[in-house]
Protein backbone atom coordinates (compact mmCIF):
# COMPACT_ATOMS: atom_id res chain seq x y z
CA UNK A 1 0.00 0.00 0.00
CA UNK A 2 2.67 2.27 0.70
CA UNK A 3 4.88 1.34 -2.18
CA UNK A 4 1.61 2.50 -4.56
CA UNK A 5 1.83 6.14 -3.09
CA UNK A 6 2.87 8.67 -5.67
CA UNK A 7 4.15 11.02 -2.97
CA UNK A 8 7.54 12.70 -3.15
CA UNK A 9 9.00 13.27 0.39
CA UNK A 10 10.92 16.58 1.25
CA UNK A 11 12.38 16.05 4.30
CA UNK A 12 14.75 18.98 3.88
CA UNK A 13 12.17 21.76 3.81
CA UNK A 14 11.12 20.33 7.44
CA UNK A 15 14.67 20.05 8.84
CA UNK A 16 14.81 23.38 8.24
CA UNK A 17 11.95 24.35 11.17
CA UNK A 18 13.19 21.21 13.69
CA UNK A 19 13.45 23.40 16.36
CA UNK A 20 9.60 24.49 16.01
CA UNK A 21 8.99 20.92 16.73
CA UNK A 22 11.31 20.87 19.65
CA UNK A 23 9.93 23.67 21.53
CA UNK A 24 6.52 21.94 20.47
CA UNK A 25 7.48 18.75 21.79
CA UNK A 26 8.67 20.68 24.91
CA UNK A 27 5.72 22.71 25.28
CA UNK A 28 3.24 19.44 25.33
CA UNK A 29 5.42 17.90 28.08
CA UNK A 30 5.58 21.01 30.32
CA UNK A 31 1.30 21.53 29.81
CA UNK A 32 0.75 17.15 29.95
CA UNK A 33 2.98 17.67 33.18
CA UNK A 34 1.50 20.13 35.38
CA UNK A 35 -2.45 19.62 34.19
CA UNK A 36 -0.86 15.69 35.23
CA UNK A 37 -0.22 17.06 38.86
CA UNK A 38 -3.08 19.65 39.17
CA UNK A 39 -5.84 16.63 37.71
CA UNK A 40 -4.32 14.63 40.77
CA UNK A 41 -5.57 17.25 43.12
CA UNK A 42 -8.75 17.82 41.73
CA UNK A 43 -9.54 13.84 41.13
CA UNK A 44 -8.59 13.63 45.00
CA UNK A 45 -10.71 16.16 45.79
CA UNK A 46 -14.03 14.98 43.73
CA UNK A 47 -13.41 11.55 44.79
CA UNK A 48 -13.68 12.57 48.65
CA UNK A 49 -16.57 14.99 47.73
CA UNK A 50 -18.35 12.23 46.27
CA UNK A 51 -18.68 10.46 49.64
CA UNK A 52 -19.25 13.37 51.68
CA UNK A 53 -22.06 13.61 54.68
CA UNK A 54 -22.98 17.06 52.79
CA UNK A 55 -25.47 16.36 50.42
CA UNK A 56 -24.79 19.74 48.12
CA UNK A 57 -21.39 18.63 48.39
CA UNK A 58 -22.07 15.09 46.94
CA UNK A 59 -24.35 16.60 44.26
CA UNK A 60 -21.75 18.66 43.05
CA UNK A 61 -18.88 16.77 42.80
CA UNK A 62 -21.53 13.91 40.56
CA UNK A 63 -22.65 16.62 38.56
CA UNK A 64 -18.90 17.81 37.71
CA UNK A 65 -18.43 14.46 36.91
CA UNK A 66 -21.01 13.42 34.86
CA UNK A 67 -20.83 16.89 32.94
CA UNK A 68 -16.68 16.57 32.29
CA UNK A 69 -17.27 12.69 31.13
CA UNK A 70 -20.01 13.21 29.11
CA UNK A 71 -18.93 16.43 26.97
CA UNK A 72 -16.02 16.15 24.25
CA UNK A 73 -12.81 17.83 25.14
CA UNK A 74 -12.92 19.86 22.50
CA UNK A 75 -16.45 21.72 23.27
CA UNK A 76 -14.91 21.86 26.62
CA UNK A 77 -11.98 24.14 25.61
CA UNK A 78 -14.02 26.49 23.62
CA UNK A 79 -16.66 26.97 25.90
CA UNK A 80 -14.09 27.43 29.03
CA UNK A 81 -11.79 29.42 27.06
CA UNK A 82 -13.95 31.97 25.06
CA UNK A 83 -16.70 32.00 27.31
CA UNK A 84 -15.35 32.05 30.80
CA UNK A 85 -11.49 32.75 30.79
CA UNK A 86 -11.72 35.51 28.22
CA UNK A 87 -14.72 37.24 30.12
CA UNK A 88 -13.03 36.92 33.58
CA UNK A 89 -9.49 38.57 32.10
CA UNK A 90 -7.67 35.42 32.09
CA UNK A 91 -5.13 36.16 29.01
CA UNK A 92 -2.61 33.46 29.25
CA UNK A 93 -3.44 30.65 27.05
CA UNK A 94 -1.12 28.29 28.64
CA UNK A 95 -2.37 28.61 32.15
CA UNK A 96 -6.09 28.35 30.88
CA UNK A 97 -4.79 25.09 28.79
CA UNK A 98 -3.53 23.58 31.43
CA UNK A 99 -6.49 24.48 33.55
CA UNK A 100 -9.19 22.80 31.33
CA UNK A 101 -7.27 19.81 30.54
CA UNK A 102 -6.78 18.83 34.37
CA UNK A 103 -9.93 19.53 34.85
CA UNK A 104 -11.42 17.05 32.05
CA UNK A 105 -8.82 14.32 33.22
CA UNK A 106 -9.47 15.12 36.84
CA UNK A 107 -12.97 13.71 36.56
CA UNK A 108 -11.44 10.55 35.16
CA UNK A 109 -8.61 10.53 37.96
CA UNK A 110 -12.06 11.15 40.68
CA UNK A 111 -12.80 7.84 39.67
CA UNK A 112 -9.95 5.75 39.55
CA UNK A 113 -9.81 6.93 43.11
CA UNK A 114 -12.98 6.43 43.88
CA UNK A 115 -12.77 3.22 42.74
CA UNK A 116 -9.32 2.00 44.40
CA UNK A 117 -10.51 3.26 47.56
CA UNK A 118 -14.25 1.01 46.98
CA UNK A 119 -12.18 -1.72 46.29
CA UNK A 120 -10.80 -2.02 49.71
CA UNK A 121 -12.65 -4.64 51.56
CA UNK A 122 -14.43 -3.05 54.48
CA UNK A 123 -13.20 -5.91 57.40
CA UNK A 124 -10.34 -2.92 56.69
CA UNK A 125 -12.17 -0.08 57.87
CA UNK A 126 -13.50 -1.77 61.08
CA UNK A 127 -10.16 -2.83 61.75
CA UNK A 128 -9.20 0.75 61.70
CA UNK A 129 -11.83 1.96 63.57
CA UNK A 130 -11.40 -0.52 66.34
CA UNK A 131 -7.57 0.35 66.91
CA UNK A 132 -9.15 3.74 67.44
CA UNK A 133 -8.40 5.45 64.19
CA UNK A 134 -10.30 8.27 63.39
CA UNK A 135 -11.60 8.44 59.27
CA UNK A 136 -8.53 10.62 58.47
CA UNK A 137 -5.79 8.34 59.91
CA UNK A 138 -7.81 5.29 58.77
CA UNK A 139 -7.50 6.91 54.88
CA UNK A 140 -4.10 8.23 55.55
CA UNK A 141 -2.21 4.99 57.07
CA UNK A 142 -4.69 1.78 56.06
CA UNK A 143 -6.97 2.51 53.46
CA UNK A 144 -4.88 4.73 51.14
CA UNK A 145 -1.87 2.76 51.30
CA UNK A 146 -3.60 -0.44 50.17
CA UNK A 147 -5.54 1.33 47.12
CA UNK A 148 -2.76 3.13 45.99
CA UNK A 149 -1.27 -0.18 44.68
CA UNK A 150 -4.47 -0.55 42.50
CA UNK A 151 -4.43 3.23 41.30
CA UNK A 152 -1.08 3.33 40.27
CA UNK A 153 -2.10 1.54 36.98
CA UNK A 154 -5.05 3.63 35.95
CA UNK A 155 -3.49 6.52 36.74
CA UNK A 156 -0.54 6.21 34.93
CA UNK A 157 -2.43 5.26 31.92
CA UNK A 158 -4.49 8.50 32.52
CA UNK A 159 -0.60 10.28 31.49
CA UNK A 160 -0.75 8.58 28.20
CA UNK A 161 -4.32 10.18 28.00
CA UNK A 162 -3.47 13.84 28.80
CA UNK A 163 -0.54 13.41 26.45
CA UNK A 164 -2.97 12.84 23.99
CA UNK A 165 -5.34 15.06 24.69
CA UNK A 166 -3.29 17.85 25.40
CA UNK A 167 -3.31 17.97 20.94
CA UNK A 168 -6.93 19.74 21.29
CA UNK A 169 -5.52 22.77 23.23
CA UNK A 170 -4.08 24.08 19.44
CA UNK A 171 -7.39 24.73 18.73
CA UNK A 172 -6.95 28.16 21.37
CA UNK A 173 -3.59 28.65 19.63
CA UNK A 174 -1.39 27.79 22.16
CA UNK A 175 1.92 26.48 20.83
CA UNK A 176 2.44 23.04 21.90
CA UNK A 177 3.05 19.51 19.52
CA UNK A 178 0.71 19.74 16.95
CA UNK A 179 -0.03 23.29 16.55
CA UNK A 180 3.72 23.36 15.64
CA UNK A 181 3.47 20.76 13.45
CA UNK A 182 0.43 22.39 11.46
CA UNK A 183 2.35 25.45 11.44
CA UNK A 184 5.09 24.06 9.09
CA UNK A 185 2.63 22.33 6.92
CA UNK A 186 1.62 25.74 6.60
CA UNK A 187 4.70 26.94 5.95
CA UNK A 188 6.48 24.27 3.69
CA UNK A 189 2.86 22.45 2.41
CA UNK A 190 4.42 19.50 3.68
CA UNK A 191 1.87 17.63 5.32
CA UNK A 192 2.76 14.34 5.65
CA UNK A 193 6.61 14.95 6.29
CA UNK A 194 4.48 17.71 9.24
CA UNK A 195 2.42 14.79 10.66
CA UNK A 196 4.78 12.02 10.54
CA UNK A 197 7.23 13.57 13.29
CA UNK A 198 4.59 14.75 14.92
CA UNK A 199 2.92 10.96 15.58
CA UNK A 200 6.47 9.40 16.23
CA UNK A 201 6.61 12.69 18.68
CA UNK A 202 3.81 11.37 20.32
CA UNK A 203 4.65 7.91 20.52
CA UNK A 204 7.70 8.70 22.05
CA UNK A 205 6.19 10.29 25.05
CA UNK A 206 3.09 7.52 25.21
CA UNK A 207 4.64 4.19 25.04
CA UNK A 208 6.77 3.93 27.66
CA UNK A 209 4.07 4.96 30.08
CA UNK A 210 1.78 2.74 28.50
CA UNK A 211 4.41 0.23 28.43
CA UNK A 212 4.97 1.32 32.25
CA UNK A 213 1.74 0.87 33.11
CA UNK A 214 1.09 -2.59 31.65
CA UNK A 215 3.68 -3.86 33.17
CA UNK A 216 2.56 -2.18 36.80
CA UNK A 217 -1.50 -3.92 36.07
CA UNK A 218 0.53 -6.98 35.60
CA UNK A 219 3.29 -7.12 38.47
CA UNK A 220 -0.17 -6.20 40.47
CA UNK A 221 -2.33 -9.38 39.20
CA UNK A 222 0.92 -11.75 40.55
């Protein structure tokens, strides 16, 4: 199939802008990193709010989730971007980019979480409570400890994800991966030597966690 393509490649027209895709590549780990850290917080956060005594507070937290899970990414970012961040004076693209995508993978993250902690049999939280353990220290030094080992999987798949995703956030113009990358198709009209770094790019950063974390699920299973 490949062989049949009557495609000439000009690779030297793209060498010629490699450092666009450098700073592009750079740019996608820098945003994939801290809406990675920032997701963590806000998955923690949901996940806890979802089993709240405060009934508001329960409602809320399922409603964030079910509204983040159930929209595309992609309406997400326009909607949060030229609706709210522009009309609240929020001019940095890169700090509202990394603010939406944490907040679409923290849902996800809220329920890996959620469902680590549910997976602890509860013969562990009566143990805690009759050693005298009060809900925080039961989380902090019995039940957390035990589910982490099942979230670490998930989660680190979840990196792969917001890798990924972090692609739609070009759409706002910031500068990461592929917003590079269409930028010297632009340039060159080059478009598959454009999009063929730009997938090996992305590959790159995804397998190894991917590889990473099927190797974790399965060190866990043994």
């Amino acid at each position: 199939m490949f062989t049949n393509i009557s495609y000439d490649f000009y690779w030297k027209n793209i060498y010629e802008y490699k450092q666009k895709f450098i700073d592009g590549f750079l740019v996608t780990i820098y945003i994939s990193s801290f809406a990675l850290l920032l997701s963590l917080i806000i998955g923690t956060i949901f996940a806890y709010g979802q089993n709240s005594k405060f009934i508001l507070v329960r409602f809320f937290s399922k409603f964030y989730i079910e509204i983040i899970r159930g929209t595309p990414l992609l309406v997400q970012i326009l909607i949060f971007f030229y609706i709210f961040a522009n009309n609240l004076g929020f001019n940095n693209r890169y700090v509202v980019g990394v603010v939406i995508l944490s907040m679409f993978a923290g849902a996800y993250v809220s329920e890996i979480i959620r469902a680590g902690i549910k997976s602890i049999d509860k013969g562990q939280y009566e143990s805690a409570k009759s050693l005298g353990f009060t809900p925080a220290q039961s989380y902090m030094y019995i039940i957390f400890p035990q589910a982490y080992k099942r979230m670490l999987p998930p989660l680190t798949g979840q990196f792969a994800t917001i890798i990924k995703d972090s692609s739609l956030l070009s759409i706002i113009s910031i500068s990461e991966f592929t917003m590079n990358a269409q930028e010297v198709n632009a340039f060159t009209y080059s478009t598959l030597e454009s999009y063929i770094p730009l997938g090996l790019g992305y590959l790159t950063l995804t397998y190894p966690i991917s590889y990473y974390a099927h190797k974790l699920e399965k060190k866990m299973k043994d």
